[in-house]
C-alpha atoms as a PDB file:
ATOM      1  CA  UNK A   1     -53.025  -1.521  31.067  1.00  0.00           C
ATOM      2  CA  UNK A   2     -52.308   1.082  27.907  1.00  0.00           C
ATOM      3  CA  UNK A   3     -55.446   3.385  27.685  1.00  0.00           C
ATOM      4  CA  UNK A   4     -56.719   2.787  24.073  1.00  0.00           C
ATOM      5  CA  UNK A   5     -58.478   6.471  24.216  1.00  0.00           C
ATOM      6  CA  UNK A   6     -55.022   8.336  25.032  1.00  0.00           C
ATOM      7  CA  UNK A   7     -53.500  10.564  22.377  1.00  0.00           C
ATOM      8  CA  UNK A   8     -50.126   9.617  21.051  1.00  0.00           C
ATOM      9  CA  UNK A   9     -47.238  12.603  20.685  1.00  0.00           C
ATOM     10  CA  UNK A  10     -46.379  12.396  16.955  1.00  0.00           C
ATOM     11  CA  UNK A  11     -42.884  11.457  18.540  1.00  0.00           C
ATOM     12  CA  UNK A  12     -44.069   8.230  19.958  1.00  0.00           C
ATOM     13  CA  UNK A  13     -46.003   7.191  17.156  1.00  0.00           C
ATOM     14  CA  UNK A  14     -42.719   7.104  15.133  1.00  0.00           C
ATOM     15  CA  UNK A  15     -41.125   5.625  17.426  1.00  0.00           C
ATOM     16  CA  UNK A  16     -44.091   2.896  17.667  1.00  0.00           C
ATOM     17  CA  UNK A  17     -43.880   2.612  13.496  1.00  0.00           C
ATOM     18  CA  UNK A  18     -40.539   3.041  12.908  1.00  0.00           C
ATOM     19  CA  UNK A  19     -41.815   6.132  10.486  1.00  0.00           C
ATOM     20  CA  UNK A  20     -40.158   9.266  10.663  1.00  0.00           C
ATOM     21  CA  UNK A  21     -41.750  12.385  11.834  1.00  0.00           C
ATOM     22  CA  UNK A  22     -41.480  13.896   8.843  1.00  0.00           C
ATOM     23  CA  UNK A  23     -43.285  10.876   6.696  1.00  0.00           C
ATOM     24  CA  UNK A  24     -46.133  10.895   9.321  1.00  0.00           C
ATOM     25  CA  UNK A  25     -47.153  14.184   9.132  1.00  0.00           C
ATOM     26  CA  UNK A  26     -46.233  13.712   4.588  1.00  0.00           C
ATOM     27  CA  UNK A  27     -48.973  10.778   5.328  1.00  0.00           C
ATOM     28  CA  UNK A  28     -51.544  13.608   7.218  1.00  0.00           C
ATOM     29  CA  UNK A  29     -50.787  16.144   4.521  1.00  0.00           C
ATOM     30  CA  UNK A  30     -51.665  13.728   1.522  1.00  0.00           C
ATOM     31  CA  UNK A  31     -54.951  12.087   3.304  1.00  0.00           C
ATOM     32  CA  UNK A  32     -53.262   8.809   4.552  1.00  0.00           C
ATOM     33  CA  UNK A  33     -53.664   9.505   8.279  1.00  0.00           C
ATOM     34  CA  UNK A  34     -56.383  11.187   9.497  1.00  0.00           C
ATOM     35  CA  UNK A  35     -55.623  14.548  11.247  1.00  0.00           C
ATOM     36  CA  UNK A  36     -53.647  14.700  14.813  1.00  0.00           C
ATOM     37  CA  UNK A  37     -55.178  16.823  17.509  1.00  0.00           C
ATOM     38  CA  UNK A  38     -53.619  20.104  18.504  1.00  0.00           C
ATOM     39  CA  UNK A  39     -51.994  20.104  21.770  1.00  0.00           C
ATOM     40  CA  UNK A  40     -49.122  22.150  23.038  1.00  0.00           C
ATOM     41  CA  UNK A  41     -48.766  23.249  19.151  1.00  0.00           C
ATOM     42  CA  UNK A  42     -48.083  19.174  18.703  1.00  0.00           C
ATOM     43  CA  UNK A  43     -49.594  16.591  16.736  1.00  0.00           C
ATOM     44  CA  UNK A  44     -51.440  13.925  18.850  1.00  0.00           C
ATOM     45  CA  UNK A  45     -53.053  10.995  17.462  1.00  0.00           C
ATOM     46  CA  UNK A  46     -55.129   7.847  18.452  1.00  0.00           C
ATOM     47  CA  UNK A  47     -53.731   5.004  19.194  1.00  0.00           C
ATOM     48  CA  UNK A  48     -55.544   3.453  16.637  1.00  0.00           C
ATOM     49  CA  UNK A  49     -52.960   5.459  13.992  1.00  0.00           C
ATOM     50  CA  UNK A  50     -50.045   2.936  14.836  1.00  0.00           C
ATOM     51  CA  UNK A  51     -52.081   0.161  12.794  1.00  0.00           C
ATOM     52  CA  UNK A  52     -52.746   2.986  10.304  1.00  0.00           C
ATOM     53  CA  UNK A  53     -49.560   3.662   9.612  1.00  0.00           C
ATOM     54  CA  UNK A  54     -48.282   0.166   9.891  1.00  0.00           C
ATOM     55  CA  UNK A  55     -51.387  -0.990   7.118  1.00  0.00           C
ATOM     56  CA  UNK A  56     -49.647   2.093   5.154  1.00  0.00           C
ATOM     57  CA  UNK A  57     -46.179   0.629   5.474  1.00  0.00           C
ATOM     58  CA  UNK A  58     -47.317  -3.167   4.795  1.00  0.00           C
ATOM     59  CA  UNK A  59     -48.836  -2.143   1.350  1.00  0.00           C
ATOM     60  CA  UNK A  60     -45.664  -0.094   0.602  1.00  0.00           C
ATOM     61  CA  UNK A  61     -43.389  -3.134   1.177  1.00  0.00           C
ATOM     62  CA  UNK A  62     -46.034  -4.866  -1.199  1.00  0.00           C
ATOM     63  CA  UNK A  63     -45.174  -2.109  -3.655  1.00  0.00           C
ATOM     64  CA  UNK A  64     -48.110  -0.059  -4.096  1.00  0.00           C
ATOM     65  CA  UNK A  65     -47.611   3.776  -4.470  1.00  0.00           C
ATOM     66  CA  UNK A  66     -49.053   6.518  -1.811  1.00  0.00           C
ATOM     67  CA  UNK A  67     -51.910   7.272  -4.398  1.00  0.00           C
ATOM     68  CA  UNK A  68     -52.671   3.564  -4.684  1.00  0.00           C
ATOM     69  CA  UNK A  69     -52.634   3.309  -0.481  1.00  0.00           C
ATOM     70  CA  UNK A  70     -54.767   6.257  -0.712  1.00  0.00           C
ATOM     71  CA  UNK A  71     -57.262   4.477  -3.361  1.00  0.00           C
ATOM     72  CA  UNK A  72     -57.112   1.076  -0.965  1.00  0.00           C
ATOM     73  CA  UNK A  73     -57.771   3.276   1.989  1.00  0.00           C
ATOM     74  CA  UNK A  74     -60.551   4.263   0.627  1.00  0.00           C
ATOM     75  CA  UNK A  75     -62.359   1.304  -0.910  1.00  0.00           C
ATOM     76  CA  UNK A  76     -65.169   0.203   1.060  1.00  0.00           C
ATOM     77  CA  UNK A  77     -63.962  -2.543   3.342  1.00  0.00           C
ATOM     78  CA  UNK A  78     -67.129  -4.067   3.599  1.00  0.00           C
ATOM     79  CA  UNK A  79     -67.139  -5.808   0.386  1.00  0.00           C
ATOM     80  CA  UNK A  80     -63.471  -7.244  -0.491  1.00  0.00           C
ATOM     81  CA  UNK A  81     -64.195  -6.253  -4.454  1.00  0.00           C
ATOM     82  CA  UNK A  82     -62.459  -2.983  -4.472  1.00  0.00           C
ATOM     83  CA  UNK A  83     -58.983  -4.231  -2.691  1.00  0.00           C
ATOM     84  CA  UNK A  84     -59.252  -7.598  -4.601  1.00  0.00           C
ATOM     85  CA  UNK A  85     -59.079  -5.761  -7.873  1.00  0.00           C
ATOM     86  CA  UNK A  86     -56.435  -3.761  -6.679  1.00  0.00           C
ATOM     87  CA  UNK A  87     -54.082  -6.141  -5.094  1.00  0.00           C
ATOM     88  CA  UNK A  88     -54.412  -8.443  -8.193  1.00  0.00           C
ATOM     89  CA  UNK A  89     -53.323  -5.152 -10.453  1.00  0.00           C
ATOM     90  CA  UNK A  90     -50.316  -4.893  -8.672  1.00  0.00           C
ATOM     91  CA  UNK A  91     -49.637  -8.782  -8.749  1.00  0.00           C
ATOM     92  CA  UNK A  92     -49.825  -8.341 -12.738  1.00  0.00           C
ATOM     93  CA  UNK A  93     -47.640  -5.524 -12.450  1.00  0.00           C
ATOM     94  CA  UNK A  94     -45.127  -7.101  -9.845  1.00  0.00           C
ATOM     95  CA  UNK A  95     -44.875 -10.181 -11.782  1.00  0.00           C
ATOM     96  CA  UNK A  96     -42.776  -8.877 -14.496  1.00  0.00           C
ATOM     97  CA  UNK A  97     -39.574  -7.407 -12.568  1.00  0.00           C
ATOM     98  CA  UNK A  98     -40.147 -10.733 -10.361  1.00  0.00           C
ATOM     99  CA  UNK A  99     -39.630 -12.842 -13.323  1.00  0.00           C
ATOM    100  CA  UNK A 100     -36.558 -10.853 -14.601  1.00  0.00           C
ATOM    101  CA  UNK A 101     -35.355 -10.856 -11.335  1.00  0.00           C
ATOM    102  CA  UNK A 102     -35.206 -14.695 -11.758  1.00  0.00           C
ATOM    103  CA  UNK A 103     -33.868 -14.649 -14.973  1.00  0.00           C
ATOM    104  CA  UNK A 104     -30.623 -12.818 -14.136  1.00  0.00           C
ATOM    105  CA  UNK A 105     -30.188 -15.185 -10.308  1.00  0.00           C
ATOM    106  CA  UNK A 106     -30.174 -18.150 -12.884  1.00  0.00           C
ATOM    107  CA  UNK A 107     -27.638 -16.698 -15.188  1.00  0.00           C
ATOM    108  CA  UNK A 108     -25.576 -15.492 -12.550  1.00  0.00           C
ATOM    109  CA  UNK A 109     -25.847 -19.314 -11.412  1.00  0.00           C
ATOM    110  CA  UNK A 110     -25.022 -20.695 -14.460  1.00  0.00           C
ATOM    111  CA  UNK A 111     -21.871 -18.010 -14.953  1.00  0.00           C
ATOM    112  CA  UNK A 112     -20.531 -19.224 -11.327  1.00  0.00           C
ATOM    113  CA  UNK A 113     -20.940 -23.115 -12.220  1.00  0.00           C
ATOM    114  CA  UNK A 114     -20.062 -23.057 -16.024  1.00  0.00           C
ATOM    115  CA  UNK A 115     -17.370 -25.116 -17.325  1.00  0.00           C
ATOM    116  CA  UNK A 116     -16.465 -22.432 -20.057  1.00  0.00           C
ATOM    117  CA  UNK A 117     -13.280 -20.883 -19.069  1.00  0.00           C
ATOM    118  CA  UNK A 118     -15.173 -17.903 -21.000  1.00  0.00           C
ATOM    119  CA  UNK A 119     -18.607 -17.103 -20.830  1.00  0.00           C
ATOM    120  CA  UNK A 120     -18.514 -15.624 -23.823  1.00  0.00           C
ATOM    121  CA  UNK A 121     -18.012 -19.472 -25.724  1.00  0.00           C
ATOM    122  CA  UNK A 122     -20.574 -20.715 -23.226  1.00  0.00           C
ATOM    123  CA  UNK A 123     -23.865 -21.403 -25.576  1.00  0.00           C
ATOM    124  CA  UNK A 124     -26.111 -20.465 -22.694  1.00  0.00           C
ATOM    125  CA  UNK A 125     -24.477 -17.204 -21.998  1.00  0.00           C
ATOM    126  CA  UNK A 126     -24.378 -16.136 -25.745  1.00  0.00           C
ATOM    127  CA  UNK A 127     -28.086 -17.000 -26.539  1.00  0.00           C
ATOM    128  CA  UNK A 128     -29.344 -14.728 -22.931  1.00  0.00           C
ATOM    129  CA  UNK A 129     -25.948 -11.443 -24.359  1.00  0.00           C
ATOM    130  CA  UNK A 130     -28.340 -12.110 -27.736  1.00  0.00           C
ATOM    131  CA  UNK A 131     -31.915 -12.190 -26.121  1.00  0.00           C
ATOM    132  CA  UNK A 132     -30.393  -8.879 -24.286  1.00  0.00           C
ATOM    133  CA  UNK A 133     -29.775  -7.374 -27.754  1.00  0.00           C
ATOM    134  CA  UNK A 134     -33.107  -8.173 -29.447  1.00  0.00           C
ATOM    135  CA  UNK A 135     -34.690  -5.647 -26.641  1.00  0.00           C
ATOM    136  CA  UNK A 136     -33.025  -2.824 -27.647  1.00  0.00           C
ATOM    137  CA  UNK A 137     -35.562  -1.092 -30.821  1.00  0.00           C
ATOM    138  CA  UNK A 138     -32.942  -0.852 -33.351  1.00  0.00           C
ATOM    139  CA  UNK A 139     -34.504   2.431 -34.948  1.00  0.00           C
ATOM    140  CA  UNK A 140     -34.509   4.655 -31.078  1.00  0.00           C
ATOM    141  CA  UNK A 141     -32.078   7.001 -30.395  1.00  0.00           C
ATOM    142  CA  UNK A 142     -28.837   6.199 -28.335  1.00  0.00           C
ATOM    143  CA  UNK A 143     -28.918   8.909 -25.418  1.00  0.00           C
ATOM    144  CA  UNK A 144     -25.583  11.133 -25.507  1.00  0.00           C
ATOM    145  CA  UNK A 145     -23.275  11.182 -22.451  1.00  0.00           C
END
């Protein structure tokens, strides 16, 4: 049976998170993980740091930023308030790209299964190459190449 007080090399705790060595000790540096002990000029850590770092990696693949991890670290985890507010922030914020995301799947769809021999007299097409158009704010700057 694993002892839950042992140390961890910083090795085996990326091997254990899939997190390079480099990222762990970014993580230490930046106040995500708590500080590894100092033994034979390595970084040890509890074993308690592979759920750490795996809570640091689940919020990333939600899309929150290391300063927002480091802000949800941080809220009090007695009360739920804190994260709530934050994790319904980045739904808001997630929702957009989501929905464009969607957007473009059904128009790539609707290209593949069109009867048009060219998308370009397909009504559907035309009115999303016009929607496309009425984003761009006619009085900004075109960048140069």
């Amino acid at each position: 049976m694993p002892n839950k007080n042992a140390l961890l090399p910083i090795g085996e705790l990326a091997r254990r998170t899939g997190t390079a060595t480099s990222a762990l000790r970014y993580y230490e540096r930046i106040g995500l993980l708590p500080p590894g002990e100092r033994a034979g000029g390595r970084r040890h850590y509890p074993a308690s740091a592979t759920e750490r770092v795996a809570l640091v990696r689940l919020y990333q693949d939600a899309g929150f930023t290391l300063h927002e991890i480091r802000q949800l670290l941080a809220t009090d985890t007695r009360s739920r308030r804190g994260w709530n507010q934050h994790a319904e922030r980045k739904i808001d914020e997630l929702d957009a790209p989501i929905a464009e995301a969607q957007r473009a799947k059904n128009l790539l769809e609707h290209a593949l299964n069109c009867s048009h021999r060219d998308l370009f007299t397909c009504p559907r097409f035309r009115a999303a190459l016009e929607a496309r158009l009425a984003l761009v704010p006619h009085d900004r700057a075109v960048p140069s190449r």
